[in-house]
C-alpha atoms as a PDB file:
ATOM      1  CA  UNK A   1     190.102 110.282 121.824  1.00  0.00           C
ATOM      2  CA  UNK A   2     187.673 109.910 124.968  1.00  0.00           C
ATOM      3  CA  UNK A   3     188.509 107.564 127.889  1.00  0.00           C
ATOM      4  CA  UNK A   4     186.674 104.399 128.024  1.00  0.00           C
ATOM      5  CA  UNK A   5     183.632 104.744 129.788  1.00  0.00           C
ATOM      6  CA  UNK A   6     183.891 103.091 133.532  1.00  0.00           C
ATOM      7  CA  UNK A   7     183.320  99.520 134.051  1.00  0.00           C
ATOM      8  CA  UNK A   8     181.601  98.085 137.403  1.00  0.00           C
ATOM      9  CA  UNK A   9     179.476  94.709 138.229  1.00  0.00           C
ATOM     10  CA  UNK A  10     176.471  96.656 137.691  1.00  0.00           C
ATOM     11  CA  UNK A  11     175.409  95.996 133.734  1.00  0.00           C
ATOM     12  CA  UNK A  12     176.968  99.753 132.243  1.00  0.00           C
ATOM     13  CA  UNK A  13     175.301 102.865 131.561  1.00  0.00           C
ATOM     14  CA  UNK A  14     174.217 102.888 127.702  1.00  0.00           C
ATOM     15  CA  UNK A  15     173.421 105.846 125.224  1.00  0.00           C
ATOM     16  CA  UNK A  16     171.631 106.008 121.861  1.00  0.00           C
ATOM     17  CA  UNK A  17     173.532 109.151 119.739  1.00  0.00           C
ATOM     18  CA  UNK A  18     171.415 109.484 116.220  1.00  0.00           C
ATOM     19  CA  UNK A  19     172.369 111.563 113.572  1.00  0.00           C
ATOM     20  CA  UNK A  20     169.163 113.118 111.920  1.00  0.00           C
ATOM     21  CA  UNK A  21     168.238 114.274 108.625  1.00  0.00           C
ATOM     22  CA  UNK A  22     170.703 112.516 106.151  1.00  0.00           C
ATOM     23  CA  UNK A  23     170.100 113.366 103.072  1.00  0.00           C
ATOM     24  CA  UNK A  24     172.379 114.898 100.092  1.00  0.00           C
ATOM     25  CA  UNK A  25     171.623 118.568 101.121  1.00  0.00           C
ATOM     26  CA  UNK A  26     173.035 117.666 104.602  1.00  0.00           C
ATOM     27  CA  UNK A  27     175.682 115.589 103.482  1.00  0.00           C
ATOM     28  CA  UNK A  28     178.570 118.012 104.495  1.00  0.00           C
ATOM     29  CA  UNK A  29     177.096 118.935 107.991  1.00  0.00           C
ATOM     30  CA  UNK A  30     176.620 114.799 108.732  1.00  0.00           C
ATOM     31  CA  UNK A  31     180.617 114.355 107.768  1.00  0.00           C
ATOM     32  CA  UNK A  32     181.525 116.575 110.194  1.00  0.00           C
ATOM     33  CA  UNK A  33     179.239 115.512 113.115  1.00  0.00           C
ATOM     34  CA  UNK A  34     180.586 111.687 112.308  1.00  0.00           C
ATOM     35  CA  UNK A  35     183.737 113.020 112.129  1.00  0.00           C
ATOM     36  CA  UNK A  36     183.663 114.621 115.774  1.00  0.00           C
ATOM     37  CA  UNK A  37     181.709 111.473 116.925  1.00  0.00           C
ATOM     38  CA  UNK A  38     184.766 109.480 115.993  1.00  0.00           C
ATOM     39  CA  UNK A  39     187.162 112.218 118.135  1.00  0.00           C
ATOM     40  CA  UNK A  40     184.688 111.307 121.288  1.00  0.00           C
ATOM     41  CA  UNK A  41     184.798 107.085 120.470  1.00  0.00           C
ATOM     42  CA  UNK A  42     180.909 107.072 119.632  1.00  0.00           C
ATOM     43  CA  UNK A  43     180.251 103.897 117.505  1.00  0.00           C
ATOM     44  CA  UNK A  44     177.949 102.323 116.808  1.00  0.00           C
ATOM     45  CA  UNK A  45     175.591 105.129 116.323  1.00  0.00           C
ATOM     46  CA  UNK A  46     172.005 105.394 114.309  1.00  0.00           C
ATOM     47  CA  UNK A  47     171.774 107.465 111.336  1.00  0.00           C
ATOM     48  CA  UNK A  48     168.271 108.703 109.900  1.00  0.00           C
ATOM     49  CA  UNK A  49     168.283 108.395 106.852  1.00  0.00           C
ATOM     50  CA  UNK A  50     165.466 110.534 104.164  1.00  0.00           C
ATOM     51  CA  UNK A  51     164.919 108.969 101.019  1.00  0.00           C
ATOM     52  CA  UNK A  52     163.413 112.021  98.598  1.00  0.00           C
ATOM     53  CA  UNK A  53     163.885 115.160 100.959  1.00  0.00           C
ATOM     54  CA  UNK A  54     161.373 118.183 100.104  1.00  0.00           C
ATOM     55  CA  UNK A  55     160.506 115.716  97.521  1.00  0.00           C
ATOM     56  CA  UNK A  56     163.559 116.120  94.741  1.00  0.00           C
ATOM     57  CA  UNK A  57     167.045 115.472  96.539  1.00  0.00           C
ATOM     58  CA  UNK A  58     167.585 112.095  95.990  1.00  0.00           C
ATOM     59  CA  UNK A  59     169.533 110.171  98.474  1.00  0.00           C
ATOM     60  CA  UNK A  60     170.009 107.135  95.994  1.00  0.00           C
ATOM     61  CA  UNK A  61     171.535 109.554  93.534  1.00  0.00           C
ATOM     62  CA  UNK A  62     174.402 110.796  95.529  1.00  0.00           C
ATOM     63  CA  UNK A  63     177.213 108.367  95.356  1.00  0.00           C
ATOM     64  CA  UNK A  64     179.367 109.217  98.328  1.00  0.00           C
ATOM     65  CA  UNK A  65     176.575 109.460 100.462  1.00  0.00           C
ATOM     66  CA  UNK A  66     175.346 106.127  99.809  1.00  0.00           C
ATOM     67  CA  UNK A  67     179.115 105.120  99.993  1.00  0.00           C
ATOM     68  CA  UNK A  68     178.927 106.223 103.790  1.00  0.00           C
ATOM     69  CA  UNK A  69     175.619 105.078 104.977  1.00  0.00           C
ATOM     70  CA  UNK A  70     177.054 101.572 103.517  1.00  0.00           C
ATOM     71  CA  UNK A  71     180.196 101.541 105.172  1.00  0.00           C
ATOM     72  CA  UNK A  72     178.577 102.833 108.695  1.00  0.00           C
ATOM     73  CA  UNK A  73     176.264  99.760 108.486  1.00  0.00           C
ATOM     74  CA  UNK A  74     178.563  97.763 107.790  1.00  0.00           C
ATOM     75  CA  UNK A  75     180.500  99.229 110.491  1.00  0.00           C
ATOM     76  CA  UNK A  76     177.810  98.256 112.392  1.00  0.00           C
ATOM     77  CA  UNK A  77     175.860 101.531 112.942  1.00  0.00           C
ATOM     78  CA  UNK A  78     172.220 101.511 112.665  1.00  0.00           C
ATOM     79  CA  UNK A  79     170.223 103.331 109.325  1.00  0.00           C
ATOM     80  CA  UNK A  80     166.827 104.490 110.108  1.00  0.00           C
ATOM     81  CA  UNK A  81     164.017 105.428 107.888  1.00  0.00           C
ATOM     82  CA  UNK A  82     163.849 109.179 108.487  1.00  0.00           C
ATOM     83  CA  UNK A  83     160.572 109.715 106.632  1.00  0.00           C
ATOM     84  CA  UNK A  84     160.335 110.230 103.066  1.00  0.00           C
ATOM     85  CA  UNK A  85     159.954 113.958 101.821  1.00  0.00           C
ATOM     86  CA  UNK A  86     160.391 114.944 105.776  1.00  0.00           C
ATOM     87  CA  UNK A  87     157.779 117.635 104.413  1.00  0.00           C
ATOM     88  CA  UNK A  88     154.061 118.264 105.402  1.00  0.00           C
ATOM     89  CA  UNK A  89     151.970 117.742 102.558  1.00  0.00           C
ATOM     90  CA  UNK A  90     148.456 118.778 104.076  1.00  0.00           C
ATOM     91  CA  UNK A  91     146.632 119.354 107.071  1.00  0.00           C
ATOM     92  CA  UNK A  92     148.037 118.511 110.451  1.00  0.00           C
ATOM     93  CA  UNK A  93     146.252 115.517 112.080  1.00  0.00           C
ATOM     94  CA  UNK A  94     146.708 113.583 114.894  1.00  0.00           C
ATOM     95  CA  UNK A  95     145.813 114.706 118.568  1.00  0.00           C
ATOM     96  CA  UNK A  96     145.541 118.421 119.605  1.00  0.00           C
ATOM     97  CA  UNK A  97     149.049 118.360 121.376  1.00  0.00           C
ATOM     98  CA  UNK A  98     150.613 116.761 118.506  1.00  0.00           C
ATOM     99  CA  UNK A  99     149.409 119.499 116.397  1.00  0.00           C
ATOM    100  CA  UNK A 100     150.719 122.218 118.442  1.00  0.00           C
ATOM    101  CA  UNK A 101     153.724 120.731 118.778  1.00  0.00           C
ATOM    102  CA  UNK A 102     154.135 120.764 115.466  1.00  0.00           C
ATOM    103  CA  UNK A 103     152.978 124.369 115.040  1.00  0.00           C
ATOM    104  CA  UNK A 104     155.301 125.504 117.839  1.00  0.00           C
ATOM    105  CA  UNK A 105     158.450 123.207 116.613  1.00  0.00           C
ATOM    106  CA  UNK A 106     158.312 120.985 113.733  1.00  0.00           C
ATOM    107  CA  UNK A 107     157.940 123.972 111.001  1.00  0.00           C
ATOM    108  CA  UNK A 108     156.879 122.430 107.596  1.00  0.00           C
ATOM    109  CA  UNK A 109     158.766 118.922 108.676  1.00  0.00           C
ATOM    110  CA  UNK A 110     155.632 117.078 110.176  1.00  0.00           C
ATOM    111  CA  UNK A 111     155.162 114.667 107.271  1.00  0.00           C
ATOM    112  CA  UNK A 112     153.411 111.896 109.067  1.00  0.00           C
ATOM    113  CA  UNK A 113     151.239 114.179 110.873  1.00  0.00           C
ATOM    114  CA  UNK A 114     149.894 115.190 107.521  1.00  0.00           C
ATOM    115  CA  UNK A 115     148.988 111.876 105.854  1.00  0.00           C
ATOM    116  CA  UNK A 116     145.803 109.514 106.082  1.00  0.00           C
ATOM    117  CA  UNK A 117     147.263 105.724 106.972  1.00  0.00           C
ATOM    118  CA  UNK A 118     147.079 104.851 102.865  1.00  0.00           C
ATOM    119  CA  UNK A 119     149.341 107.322 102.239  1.00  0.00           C
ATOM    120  CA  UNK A 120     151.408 106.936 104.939  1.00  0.00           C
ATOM    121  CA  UNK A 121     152.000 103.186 104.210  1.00  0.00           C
ATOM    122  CA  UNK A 122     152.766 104.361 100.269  1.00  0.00           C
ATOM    123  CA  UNK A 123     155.686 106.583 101.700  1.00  0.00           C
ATOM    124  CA  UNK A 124     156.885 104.195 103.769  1.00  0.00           C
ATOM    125  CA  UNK A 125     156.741 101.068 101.164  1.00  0.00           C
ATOM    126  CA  UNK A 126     158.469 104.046  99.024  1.00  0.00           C
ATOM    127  CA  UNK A 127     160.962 104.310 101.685  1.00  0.00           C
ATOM    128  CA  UNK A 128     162.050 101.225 102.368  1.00  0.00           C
ATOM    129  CA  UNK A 129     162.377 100.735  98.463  1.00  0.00           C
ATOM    130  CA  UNK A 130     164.854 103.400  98.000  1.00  0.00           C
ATOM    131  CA  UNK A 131     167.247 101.944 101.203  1.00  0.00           C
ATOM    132  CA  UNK A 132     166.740  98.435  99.461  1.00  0.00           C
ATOM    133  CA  UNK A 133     167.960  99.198  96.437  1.00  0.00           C
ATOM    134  CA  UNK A 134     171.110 100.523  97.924  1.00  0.00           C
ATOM    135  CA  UNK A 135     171.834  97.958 100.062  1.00  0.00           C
ATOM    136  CA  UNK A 136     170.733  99.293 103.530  1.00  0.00           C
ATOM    137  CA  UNK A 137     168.264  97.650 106.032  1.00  0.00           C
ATOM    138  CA  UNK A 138     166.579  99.605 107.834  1.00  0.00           C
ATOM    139  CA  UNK A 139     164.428  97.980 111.049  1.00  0.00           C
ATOM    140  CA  UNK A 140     162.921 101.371 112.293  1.00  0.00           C
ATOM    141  CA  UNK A 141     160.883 104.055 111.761  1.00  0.00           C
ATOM    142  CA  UNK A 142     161.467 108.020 113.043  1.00  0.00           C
ATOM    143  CA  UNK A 143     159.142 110.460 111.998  1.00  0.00           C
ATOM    144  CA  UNK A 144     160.033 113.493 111.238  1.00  0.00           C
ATOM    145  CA  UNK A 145     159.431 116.031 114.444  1.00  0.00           C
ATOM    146  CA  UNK A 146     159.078 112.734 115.829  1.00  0.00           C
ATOM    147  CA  UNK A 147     155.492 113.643 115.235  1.00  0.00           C
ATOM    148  CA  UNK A 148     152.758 111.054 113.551  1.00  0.00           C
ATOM    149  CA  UNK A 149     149.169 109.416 114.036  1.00  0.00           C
ATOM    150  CA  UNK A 150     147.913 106.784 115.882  1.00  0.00           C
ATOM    151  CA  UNK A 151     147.790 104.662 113.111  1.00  0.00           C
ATOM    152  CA  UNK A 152     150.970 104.952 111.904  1.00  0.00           C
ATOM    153  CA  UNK A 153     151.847 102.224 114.450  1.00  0.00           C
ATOM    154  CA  UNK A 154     149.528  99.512 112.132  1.00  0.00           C
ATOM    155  CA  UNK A 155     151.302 101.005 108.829  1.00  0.00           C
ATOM    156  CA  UNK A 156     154.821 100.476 110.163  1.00  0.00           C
ATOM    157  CA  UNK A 157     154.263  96.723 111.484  1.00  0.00           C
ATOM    158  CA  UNK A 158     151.914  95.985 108.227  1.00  0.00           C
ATOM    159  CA  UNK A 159     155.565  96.744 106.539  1.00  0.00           C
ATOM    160  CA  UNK A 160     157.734  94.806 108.665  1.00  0.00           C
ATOM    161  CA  UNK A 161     159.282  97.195 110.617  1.00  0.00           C
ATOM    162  CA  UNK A 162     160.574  96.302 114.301  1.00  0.00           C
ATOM    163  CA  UNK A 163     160.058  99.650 116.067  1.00  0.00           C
ATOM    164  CA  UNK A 164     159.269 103.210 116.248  1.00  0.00           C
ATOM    165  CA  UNK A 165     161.076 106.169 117.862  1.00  0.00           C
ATOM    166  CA  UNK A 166     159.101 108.764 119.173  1.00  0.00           C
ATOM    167  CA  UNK A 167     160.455 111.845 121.325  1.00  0.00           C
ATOM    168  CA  UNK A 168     160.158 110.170 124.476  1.00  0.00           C
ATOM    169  CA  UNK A 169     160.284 106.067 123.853  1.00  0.00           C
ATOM    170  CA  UNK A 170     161.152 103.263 121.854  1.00  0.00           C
ATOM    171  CA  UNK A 171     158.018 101.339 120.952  1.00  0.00           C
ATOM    172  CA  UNK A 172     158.600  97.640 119.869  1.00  0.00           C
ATOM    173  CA  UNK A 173     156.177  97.317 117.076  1.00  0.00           C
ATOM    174  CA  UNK A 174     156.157  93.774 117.359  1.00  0.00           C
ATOM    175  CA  UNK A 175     154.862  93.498 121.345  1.00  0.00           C
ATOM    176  CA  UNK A 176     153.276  97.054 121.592  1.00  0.00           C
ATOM    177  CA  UNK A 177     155.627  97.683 124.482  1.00  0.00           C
ATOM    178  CA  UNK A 178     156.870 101.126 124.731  1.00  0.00           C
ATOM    179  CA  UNK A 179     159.940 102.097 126.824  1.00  0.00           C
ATOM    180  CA  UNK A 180     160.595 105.716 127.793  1.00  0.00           C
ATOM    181  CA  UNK A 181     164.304 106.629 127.191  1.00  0.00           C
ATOM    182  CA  UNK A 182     164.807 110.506 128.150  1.00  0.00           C
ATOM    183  CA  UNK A 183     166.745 112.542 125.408  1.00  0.00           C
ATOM    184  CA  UNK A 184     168.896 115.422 124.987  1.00  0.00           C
ATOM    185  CA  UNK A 185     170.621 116.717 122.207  1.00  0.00           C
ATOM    186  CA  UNK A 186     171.258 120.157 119.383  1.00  0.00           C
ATOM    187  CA  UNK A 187     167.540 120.307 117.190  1.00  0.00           C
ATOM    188  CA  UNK A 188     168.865 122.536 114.548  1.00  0.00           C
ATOM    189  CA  UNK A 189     166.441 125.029 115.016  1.00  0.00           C
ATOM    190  CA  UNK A 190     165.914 128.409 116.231  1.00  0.00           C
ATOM    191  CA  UNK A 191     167.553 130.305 119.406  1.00  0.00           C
ATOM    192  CA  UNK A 192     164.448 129.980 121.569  1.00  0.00           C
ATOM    193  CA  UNK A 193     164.071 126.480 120.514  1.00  0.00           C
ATOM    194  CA  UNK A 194     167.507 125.183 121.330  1.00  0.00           C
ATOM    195  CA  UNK A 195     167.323 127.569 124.003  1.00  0.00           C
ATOM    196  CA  UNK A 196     164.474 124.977 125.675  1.00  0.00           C
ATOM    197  CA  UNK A 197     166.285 122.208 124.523  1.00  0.00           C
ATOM    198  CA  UNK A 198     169.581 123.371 125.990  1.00  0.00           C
ATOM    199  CA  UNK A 199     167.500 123.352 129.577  1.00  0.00           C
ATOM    200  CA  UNK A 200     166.429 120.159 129.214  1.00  0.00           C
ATOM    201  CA  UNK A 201     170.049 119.243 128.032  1.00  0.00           C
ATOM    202  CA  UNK A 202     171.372 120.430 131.828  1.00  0.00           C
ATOM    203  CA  UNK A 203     168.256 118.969 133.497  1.00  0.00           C
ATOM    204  CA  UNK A 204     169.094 115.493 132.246  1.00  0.00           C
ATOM    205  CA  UNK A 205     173.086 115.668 132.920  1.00  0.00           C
ATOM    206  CA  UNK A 206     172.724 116.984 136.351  1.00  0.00           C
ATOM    207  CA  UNK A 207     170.193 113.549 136.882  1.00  0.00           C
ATOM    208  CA  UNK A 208     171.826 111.491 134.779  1.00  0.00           C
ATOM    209  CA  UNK A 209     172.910 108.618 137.103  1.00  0.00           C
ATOM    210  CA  UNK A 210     169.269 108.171 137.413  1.00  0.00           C
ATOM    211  CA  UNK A 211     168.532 106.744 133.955  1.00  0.00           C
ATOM    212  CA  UNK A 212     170.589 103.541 132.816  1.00  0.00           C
ATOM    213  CA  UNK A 213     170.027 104.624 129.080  1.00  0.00           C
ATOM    214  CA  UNK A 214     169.825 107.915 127.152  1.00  0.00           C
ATOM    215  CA  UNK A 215     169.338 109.116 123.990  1.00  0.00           C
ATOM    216  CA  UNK A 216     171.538 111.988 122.293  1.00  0.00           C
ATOM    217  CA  UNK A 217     170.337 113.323 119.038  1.00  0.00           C
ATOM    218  CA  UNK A 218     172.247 115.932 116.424  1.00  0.00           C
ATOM    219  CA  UNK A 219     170.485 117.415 113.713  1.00  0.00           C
ATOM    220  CA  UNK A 220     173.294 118.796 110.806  1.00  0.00           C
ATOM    221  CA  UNK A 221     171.982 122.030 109.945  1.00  0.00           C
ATOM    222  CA  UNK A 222     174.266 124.396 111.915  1.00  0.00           C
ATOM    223  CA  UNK A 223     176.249 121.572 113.411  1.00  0.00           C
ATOM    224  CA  UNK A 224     179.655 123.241 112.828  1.00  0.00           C
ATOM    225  CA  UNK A 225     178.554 127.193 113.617  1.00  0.00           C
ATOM    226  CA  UNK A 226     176.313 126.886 116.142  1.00  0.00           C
ATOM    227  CA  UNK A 227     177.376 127.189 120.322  1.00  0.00           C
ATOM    228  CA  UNK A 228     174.163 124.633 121.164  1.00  0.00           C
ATOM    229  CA  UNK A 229     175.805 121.899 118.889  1.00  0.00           C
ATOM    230  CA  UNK A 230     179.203 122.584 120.703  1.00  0.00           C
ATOM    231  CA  UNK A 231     177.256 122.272 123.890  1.00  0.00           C
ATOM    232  CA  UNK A 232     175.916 119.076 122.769  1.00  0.00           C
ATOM    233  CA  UNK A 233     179.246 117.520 121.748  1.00  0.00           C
ATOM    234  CA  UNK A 234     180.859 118.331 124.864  1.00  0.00           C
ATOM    235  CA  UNK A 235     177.749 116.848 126.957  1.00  0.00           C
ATOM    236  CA  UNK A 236     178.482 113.770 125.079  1.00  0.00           C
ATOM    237  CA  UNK A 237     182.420 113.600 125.874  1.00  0.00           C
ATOM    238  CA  UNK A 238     181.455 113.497 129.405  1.00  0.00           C
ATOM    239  CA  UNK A 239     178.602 110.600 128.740  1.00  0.00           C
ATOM    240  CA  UNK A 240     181.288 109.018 126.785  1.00  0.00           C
ATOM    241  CA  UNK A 241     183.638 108.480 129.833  1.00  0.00           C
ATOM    242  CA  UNK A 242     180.112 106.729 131.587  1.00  0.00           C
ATOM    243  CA  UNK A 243     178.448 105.159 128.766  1.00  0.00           C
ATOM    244  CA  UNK A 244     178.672 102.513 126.132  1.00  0.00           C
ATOM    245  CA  UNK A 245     177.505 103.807 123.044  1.00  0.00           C
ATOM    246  CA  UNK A 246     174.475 101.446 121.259  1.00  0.00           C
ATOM    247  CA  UNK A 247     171.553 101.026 118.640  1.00  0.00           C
ATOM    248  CA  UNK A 248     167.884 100.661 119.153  1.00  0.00           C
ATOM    249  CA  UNK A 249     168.399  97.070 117.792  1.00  0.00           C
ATOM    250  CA  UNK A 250     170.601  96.633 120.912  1.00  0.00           C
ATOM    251  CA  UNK A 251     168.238  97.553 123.444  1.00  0.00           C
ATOM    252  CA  UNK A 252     165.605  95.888 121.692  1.00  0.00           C
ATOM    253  CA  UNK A 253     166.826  92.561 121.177  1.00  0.00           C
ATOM    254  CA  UNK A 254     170.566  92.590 122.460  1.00  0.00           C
END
């Protein structure tokens, strides 16, 4: 177990870490990444959270999944709506960087960036259904890729949602106000991929003083084979000893 992070008079240094991608297919890979979590002290932390991924796996139907994402809320971690297929379905939309962002990155995961604002809002009222059935509350909204439209802003409030992660802020849905948190973290992807992110990984640590919150994010697929995830997890055993782990809900309205 980690060392507490330091204390000072200054309000202390906070971190986000999210779990991505929790669904039935992943549920192996997200045991062992909350397993390690609990090794480094991280709790509270956000998982996020996909109802019907590639449109059949069911995360209502597996039992011990659903066990966990209960007992981490009630453990006072955070669930997040995660999309709801976290699959395209059509052409991309959006603006031209968004779309060849998710060309170069998101693979066939853009979902939001695929879907007029009627059928956006019927995936997310889907969404939310599945999560309130089992028990689970879920007050924001991550896009797959973190990529969507402009209107998917309108959609998310329209349902009662309280926020909106993209990959550089947290938008409060409810003022408009958008605050730019700086993120670092194992995608899950390919070598050259993770080979960006790992830059921007030592960027961000060497500066790190600078920024009063951060986000971390781990995707499962790879988690327990691949050196970037290992570089992650040790990244976050030295924010550990500096940072209080928290949710979005925190920052928001702690």
């Amino acid at each position: 177990m980690s060392q507490a992070p330091n204390r000072s008079s200054a309000a202390p240094a906070r971190m986000v870490v999210s779990v991505h991608d929790v669904a039935p297919s992943s549920a192996r890979d997200v045991r062992w990444l909350l397993d390690r979590l609990d090794e480094i002290g991280v709790a509270p932390r956000v998982l996020k959270a996909i109802p019907l991924e590639g449109g059949t796996d069911r995360l209502e139907r597996d039992a011990a999944l659903v066990d966990l994402l209960q007992r981490e809320s009630a453990a006072g971690s955070e669930i997040v709506l995660h999309g709801f297929t976290h699959r395209a379905s059509g052409r991309l939309r959006g603006s031209a960087a968004s779309r060849l962002r998710a060309r170069l990155s998101a693979g066939d995961s853009a979902e939001f960036l695929t879907l007029a604002p009627t059928q956006a809002a019927e995936r997310v009222a889907a969404g939310r259904a599945v999560l309130d059935r089992i028990g689970l509350d879920a007050a924001g909204f991550c896009a797959p890729g973190w990529l969507s439209t402009p209107e998917l802003d309108g959609v998310l409030a329209a349902a009662g949602f309280r926020y909106l992660l993209t990959f550089a802020s947290l938008r409060d849905l409810r003022t408009g106000r958008a605050r730019s948190i700086p993120a670092l973290g194992y995608m899950g992807a390919g070598r050259a991929q993770e080979g960006l992110v790992g830059i921007e990984r030592r960027l961000l640590l060497a500066g790190r003083r600078a920024f009063p919150v951060l986000r971390v994010f781990l995707h499962p697929s790879g988690a327990r084979q691949e050196p970037a995830c290992r570089a992650t997890l040790r990244a976050l055993e030295a924010l550990r000893r500096e940072r209080r782990p928290v949710t979005y809900a925190d920052l928001l309205y702690g």
